[in-house]
PDB file of N, CA and C in Angstrom:
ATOM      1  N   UNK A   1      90.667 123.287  88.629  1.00  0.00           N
ATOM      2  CA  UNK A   1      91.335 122.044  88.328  1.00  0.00           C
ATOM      3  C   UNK A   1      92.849 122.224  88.468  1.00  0.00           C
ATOM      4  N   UNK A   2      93.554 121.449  88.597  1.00  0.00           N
ATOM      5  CA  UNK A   2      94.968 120.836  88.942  1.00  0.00           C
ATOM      6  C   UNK A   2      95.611 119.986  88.189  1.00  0.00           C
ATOM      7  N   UNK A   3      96.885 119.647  88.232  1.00  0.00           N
ATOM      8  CA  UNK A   3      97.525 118.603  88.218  1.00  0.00           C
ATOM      9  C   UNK A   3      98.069 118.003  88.628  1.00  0.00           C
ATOM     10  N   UNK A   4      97.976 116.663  88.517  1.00  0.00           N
ATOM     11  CA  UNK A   4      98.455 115.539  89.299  1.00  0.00           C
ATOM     12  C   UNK A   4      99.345 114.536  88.868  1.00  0.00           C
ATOM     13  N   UNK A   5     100.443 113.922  89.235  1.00  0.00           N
ATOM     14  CA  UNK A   5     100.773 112.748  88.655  1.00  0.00           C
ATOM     15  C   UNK A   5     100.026 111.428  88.114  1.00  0.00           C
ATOM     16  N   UNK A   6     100.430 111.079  86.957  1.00  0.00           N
ATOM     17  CA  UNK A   6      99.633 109.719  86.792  1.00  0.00           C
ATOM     18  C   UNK A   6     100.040 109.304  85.793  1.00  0.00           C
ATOM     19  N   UNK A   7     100.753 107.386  87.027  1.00  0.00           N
ATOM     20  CA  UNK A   7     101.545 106.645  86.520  1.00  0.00           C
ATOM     21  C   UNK A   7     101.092 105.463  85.779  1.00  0.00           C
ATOM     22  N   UNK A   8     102.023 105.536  84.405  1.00  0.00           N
ATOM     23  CA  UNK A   8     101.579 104.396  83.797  1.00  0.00           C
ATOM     24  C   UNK A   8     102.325 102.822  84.424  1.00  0.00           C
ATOM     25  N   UNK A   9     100.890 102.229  84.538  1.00  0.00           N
ATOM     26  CA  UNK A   9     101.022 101.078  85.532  1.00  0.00           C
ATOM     27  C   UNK A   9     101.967 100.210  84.834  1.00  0.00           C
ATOM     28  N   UNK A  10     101.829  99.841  83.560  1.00  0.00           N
ATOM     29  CA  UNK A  10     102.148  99.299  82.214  1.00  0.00           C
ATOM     30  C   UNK A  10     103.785  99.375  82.640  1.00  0.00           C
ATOM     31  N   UNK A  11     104.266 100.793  81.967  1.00  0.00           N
ATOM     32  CA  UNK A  11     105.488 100.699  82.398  1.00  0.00           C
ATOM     33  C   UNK A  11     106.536 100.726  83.439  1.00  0.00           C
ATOM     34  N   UNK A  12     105.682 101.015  84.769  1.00  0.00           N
ATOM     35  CA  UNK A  12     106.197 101.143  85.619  1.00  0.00           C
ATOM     36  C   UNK A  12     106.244  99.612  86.319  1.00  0.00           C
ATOM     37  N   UNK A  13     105.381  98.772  86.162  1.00  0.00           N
ATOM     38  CA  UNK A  13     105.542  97.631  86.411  1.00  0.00           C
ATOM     39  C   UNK A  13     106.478  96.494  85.949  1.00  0.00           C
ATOM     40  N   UNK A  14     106.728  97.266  84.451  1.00  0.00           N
ATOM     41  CA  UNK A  14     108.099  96.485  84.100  1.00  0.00           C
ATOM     42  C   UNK A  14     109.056  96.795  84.829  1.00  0.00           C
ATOM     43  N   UNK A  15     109.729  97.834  85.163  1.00  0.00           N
ATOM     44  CA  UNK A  15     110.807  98.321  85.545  1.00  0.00           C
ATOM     45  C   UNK A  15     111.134  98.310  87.300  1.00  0.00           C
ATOM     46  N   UNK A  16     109.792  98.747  87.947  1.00  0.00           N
ATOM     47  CA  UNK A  16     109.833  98.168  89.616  1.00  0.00           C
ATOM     48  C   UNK A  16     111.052  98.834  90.384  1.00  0.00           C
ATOM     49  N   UNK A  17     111.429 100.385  89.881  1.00  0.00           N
ATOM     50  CA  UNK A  17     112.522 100.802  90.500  1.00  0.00           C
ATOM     51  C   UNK A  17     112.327 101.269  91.891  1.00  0.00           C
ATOM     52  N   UNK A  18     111.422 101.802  91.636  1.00  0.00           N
ATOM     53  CA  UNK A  18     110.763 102.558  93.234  1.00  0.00           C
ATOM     54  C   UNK A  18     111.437 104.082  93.502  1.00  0.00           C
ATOM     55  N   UNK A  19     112.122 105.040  92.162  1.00  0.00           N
ATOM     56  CA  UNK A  19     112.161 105.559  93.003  1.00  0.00           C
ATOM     57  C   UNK A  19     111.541 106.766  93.284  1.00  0.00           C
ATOM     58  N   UNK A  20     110.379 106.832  92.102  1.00  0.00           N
ATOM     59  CA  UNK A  20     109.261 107.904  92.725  1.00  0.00           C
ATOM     60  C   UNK A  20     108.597 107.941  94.037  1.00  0.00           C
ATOM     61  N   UNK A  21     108.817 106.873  94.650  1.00  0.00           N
ATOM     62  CA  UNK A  21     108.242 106.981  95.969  1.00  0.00           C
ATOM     63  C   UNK A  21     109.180 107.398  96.738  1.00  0.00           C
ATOM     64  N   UNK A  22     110.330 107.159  97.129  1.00  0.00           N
ATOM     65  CA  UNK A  22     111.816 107.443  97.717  1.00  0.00           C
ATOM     66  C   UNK A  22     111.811 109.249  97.656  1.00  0.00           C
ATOM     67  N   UNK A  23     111.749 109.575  96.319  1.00  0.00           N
ATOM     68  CA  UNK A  23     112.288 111.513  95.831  1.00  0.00           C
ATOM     69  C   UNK A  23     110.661 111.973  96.281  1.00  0.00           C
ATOM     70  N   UNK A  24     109.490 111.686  96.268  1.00  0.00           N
ATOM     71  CA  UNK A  24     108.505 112.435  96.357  1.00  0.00           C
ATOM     72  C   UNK A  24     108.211 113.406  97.816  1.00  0.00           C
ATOM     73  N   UNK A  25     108.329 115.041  97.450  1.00  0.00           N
ATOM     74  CA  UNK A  25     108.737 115.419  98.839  1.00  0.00           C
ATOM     75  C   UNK A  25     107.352 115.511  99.762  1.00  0.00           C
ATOM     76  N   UNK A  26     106.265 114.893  99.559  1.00  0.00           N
ATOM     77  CA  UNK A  26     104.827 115.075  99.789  1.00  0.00           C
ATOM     78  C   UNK A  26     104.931 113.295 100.390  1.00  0.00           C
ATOM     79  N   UNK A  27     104.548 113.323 101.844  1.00  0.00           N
ATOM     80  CA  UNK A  27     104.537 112.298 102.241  1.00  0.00           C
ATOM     81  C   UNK A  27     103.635 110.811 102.049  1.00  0.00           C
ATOM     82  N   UNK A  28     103.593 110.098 101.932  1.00  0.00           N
ATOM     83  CA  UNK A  28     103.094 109.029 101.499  1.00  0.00           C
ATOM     84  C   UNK A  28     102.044 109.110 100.346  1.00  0.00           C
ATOM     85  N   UNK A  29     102.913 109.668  98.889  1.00  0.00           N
ATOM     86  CA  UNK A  29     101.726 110.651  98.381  1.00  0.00           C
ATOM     87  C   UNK A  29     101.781 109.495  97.062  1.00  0.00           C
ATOM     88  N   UNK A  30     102.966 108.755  96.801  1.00  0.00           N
ATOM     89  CA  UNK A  30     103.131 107.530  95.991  1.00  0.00           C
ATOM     90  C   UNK A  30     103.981 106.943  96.568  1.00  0.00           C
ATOM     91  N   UNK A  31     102.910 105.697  96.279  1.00  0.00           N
ATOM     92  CA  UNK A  31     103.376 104.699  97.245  1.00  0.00           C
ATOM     93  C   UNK A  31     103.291 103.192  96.396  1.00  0.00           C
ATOM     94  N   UNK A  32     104.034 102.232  96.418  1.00  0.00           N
ATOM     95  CA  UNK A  32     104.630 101.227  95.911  1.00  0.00           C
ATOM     96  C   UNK A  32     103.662  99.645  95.660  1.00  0.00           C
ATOM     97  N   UNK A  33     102.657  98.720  95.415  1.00  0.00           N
ATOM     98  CA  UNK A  33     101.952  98.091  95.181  1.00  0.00           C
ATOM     99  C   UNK A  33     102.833  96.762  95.181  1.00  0.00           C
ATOM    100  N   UNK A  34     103.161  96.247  95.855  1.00  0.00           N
ATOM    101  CA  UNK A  34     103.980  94.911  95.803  1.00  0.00           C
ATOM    102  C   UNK A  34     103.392  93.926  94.968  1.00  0.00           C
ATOM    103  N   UNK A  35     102.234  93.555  94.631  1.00  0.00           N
ATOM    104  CA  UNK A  35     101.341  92.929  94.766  1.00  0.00           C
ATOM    105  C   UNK A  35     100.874  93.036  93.055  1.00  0.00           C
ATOM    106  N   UNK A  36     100.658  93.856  92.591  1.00  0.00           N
ATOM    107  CA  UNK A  36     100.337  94.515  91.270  1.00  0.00           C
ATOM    108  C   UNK A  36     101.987  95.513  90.594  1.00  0.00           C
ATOM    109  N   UNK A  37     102.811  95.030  91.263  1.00  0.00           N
ATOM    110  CA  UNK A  37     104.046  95.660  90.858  1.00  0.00           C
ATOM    111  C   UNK A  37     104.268  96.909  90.142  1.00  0.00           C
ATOM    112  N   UNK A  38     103.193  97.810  90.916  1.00  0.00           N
ATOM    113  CA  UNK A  38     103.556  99.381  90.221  1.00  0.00           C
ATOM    114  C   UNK A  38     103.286 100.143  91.386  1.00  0.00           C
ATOM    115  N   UNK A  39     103.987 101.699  91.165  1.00  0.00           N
ATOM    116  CA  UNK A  39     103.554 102.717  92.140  1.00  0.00           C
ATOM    117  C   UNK A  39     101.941 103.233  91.590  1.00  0.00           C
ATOM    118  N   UNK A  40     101.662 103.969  92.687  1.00  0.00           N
ATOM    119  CA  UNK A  40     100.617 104.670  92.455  1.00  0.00           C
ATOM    120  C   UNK A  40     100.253 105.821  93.479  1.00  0.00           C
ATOM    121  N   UNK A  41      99.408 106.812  92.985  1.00  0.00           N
ATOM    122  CA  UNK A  41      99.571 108.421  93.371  1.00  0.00           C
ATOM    123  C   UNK A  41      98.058 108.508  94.194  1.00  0.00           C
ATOM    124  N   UNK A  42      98.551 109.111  95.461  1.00  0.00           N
ATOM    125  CA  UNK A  42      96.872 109.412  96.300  1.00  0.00           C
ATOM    126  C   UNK A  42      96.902 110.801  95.673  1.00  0.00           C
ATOM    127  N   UNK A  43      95.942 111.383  94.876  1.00  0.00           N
ATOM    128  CA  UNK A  43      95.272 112.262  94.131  1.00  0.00           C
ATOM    129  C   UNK A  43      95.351 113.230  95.140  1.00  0.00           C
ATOM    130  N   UNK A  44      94.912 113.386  96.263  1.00  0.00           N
ATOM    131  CA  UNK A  44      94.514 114.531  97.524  1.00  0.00           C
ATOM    132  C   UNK A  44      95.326 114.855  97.884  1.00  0.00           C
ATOM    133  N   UNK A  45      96.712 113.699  97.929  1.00  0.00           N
ATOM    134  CA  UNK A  45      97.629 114.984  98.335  1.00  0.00           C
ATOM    135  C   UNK A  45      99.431 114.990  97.487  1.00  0.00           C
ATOM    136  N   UNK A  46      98.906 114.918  96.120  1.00  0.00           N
ATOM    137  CA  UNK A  46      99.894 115.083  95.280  1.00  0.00           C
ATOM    138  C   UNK A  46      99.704 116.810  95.379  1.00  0.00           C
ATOM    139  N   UNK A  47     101.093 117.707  94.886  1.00  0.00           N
ATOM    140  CA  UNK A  47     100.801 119.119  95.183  1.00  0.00           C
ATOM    141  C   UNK A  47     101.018 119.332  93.465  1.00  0.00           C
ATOM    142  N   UNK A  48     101.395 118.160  92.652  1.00  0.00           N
ATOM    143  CA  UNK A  48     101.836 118.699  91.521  1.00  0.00           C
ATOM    144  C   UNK A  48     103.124 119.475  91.163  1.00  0.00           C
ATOM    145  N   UNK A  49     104.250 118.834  92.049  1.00  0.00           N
ATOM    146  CA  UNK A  49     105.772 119.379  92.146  1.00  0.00           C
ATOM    147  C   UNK A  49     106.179 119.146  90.716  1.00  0.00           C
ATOM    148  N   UNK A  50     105.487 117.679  90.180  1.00  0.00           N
ATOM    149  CA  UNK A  50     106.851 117.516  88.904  1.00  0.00           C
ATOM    150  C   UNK A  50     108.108 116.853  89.350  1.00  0.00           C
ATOM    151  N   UNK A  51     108.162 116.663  90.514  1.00  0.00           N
ATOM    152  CA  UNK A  51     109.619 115.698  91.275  1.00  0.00           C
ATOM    153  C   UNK A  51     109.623 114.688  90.759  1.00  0.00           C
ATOM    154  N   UNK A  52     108.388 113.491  90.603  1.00  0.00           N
ATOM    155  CA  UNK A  52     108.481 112.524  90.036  1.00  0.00           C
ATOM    156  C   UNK A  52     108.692 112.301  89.292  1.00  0.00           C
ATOM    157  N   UNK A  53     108.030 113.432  87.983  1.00  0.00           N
ATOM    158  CA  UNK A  53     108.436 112.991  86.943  1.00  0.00           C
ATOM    159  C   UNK A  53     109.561 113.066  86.193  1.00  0.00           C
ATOM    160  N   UNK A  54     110.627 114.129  87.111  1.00  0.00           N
ATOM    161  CA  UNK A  54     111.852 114.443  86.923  1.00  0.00           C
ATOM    162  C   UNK A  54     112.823 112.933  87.367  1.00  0.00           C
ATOM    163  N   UNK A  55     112.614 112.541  88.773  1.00  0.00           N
ATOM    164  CA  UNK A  55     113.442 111.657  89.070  1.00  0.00           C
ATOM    165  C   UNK A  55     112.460 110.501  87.574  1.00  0.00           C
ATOM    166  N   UNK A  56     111.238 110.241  86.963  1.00  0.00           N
ATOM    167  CA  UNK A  56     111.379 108.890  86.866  1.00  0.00           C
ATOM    168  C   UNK A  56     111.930 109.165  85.207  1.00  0.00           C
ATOM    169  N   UNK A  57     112.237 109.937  84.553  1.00  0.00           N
ATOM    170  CA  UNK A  57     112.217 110.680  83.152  1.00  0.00           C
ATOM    171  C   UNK A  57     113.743 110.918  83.223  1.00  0.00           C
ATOM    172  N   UNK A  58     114.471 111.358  84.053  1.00  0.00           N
ATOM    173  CA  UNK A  58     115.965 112.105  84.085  1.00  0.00           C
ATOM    174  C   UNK A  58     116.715 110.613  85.180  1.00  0.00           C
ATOM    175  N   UNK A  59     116.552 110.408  85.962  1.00  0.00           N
ATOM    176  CA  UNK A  59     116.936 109.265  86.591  1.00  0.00           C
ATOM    177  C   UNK A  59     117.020 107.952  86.355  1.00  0.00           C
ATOM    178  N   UNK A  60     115.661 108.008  86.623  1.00  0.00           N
ATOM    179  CA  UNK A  60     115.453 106.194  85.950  1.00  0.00           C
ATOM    180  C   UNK A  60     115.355 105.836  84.210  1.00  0.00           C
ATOM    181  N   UNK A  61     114.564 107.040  83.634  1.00  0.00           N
ATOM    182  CA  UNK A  61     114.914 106.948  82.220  1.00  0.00           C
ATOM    183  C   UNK A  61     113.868 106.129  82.234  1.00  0.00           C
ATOM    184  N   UNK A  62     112.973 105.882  82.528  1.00  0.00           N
ATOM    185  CA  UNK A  62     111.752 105.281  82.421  1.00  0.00           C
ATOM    186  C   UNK A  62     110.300 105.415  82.019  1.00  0.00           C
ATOM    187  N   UNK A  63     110.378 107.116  82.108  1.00  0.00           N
ATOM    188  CA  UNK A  63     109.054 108.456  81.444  1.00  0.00           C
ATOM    189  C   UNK A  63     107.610 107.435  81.753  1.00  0.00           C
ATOM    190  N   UNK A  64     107.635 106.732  83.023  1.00  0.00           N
ATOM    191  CA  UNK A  64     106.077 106.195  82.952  1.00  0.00           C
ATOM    192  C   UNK A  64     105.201 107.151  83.924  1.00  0.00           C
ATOM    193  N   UNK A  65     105.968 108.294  84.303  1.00  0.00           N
ATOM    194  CA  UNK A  65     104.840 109.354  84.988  1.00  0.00           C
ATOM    195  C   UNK A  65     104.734 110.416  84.084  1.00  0.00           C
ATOM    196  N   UNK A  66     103.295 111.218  83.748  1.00  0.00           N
ATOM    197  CA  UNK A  66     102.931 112.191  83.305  1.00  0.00           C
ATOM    198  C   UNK A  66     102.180 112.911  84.350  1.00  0.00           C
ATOM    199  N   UNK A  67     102.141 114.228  84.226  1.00  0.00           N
ATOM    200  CA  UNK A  67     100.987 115.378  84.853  1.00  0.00           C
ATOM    201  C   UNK A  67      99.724 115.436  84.000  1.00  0.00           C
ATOM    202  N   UNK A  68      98.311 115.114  84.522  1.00  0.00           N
ATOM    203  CA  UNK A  68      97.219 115.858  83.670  1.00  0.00           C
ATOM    204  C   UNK A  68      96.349 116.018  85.135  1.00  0.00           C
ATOM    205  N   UNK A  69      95.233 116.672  84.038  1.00  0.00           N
ATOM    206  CA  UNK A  69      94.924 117.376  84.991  1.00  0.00           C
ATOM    207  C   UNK A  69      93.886 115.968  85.540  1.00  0.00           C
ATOM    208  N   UNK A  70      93.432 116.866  86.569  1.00  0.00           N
ATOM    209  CA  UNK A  70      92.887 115.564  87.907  1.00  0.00           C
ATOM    210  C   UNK A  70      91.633 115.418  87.137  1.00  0.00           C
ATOM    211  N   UNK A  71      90.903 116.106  86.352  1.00  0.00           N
ATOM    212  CA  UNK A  71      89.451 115.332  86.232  1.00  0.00           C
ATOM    213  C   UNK A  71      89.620 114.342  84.572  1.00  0.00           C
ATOM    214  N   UNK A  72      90.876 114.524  84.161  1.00  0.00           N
ATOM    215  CA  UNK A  72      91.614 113.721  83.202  1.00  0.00           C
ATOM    216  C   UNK A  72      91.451 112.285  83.593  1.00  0.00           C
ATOM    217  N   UNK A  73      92.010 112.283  85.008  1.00  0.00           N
ATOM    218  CA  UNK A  73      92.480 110.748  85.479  1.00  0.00           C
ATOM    219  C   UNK A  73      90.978 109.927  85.533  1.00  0.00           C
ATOM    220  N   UNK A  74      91.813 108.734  84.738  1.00  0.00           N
ATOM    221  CA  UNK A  74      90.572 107.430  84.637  1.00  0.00           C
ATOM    222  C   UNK A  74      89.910 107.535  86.211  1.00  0.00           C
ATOM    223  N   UNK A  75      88.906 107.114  86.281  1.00  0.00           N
ATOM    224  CA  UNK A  75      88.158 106.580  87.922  1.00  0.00           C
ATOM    225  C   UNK A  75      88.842 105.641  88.424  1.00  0.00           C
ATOM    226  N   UNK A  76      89.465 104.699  88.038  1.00  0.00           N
ATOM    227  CA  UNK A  76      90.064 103.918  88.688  1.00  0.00           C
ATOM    228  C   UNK A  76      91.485 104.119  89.237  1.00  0.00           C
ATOM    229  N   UNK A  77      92.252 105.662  88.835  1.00  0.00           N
ATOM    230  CA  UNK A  77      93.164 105.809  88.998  1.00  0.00           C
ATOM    231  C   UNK A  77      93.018 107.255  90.172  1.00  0.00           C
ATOM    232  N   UNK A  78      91.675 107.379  90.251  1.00  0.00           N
ATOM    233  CA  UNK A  78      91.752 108.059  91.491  1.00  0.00           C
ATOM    234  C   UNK A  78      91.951 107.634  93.206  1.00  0.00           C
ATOM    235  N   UNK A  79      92.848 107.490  93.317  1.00  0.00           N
ATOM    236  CA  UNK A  79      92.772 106.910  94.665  1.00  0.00           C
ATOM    237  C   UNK A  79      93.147 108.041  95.555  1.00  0.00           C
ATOM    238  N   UNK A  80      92.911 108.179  97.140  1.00  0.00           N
ATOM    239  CA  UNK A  80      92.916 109.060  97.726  1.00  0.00           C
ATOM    240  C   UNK A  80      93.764 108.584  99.118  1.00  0.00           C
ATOM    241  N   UNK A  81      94.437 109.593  99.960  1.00  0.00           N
ATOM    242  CA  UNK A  81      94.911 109.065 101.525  1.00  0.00           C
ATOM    243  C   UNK A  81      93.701 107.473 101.701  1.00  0.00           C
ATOM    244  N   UNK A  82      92.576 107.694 101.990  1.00  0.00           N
ATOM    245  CA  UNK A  82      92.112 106.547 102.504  1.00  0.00           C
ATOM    246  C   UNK A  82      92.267 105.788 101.706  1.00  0.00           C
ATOM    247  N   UNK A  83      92.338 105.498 100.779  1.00  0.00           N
ATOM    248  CA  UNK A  83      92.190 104.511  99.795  1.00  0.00           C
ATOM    249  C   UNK A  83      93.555 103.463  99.842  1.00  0.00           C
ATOM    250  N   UNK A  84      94.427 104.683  99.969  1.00  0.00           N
ATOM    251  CA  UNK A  84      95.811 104.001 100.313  1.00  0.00           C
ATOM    252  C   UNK A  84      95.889 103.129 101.475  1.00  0.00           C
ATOM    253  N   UNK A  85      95.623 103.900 102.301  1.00  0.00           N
ATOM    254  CA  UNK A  85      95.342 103.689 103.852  1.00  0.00           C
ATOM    255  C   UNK A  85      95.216 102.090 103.946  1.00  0.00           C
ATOM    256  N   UNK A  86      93.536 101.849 103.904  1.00  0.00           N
ATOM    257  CA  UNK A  86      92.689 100.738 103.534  1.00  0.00           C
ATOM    258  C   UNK A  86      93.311  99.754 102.779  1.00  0.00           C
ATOM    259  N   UNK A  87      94.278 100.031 101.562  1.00  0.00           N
ATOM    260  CA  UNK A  87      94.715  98.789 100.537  1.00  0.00           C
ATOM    261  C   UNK A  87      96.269  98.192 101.471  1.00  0.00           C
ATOM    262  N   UNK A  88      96.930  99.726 102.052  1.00  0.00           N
ATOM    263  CA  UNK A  88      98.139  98.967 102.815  1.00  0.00           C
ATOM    264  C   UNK A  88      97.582  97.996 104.055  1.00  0.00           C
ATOM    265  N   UNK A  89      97.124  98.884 104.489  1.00  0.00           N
ATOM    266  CA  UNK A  89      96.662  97.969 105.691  1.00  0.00           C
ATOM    267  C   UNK A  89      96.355  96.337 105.726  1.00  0.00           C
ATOM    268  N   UNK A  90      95.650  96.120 104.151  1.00  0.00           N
ATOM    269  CA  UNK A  90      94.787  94.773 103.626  1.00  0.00           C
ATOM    270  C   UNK A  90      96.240  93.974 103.622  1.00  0.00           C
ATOM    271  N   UNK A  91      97.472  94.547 102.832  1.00  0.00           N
ATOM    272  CA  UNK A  91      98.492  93.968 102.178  1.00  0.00           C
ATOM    273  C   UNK A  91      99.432  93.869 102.949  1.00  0.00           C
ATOM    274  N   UNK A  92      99.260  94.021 104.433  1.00  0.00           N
ATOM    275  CA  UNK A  92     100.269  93.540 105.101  1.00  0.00           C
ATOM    276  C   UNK A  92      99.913  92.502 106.069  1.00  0.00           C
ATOM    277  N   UNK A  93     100.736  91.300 106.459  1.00  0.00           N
ATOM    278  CA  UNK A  93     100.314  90.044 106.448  1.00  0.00           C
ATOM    279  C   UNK A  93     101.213  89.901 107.923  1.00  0.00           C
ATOM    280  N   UNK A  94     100.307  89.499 108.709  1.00  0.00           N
ATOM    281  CA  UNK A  94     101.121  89.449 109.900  1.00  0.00           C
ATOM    282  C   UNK A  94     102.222  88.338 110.226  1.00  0.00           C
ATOM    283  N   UNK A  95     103.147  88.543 110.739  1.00  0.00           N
ATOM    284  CA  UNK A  95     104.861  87.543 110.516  1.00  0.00           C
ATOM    285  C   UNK A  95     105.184  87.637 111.832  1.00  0.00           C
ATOM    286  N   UNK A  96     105.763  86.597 112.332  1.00  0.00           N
ATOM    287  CA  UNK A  96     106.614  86.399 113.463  1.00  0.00           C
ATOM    288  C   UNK A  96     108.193  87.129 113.430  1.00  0.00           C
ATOM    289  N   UNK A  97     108.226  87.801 114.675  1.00  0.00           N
ATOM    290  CA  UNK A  97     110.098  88.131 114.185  1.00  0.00           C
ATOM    291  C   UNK A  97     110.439  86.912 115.364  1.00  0.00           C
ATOM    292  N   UNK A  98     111.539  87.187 114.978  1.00  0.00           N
ATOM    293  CA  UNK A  98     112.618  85.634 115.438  1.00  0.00           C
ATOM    294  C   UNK A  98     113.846  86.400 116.078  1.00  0.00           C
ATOM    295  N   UNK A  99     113.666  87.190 117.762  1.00  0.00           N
ATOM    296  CA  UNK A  99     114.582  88.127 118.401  1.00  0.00           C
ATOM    297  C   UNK A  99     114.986  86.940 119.406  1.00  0.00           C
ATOM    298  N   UNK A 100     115.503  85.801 119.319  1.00  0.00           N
ATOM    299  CA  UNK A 100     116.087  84.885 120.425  1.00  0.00           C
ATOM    300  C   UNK A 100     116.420  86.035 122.085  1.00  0.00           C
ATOM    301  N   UNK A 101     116.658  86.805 121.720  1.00  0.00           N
ATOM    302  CA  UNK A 101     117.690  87.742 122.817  1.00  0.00           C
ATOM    303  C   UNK A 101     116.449  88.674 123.290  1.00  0.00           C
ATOM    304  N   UNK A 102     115.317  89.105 122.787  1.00  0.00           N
ATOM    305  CA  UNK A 102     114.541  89.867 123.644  1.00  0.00           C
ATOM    306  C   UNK A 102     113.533  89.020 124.496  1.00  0.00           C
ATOM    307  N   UNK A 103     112.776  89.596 125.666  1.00  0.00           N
ATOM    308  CA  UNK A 103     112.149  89.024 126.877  1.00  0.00           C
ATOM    309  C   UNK A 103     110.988  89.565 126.367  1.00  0.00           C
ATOM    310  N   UNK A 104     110.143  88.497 126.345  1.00  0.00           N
ATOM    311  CA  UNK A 104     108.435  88.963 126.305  1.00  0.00           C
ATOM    312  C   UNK A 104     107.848  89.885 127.728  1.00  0.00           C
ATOM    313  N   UNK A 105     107.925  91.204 127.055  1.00  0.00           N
ATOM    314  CA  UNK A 105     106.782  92.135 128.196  1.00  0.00           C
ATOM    315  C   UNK A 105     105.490  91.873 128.728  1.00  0.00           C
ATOM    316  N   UNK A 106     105.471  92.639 129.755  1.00  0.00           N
ATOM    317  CA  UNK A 106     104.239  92.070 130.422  1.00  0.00           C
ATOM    318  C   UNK A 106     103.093  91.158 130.481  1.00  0.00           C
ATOM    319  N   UNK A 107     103.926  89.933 130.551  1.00  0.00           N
ATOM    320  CA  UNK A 107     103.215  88.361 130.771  1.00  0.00           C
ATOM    321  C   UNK A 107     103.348  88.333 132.322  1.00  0.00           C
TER     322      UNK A 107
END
């Protein structure tokens, strides 16, 4: 067993700073919920640095991340790369950009 980050949704949703996702040196490992206004941690590939909870505890002054260990975390707070994957993908909504000045390719 391990440890992992795991953020309280509660308080992190008040506050909406973002910047555990910004300092985390593990790539898309927490990632931001627009939608439900909190971050949240893919379990598989947190390494258990403690970065987060430094920037969200010493930085933001906000202490809504703790370390326990991974078979600690509720089921619903296990989410994994795919899981992320799958929910961004759902939550992004396709938009027109508005480039007056570029030429539509190969028409």
């Amino acid at each position: 067993m391990y440890l992992v980050a795991n953020i309280d949704s509660e308080i992190c949703g008040k506050t909406k700073c973002t910047l555990c996702t910004q300092y985390c040196p593990e790539a898309n490992t927490i990632q931001y919920d627009k939608i439900r206004n909190t971050a949240f941690v893919s379990v598989d590939r947190c390494k258990g640095c403690m970065q987060c909870v430094w920037v969200c505890d010493t930085l933001a002054k906000h202490h809504a991340i703790k370390m326990v260990m991974i078979d600690q975390l509720p089921k619903e707070q296990l989410r994994t790369a795919l899981d992320m994957h799958y929910e961004s993908s759902n939550l992004l909504k396709d938009s027109k950009i508005n480039l007056p000045h570029a030429e539509l390719v190969g028409k």
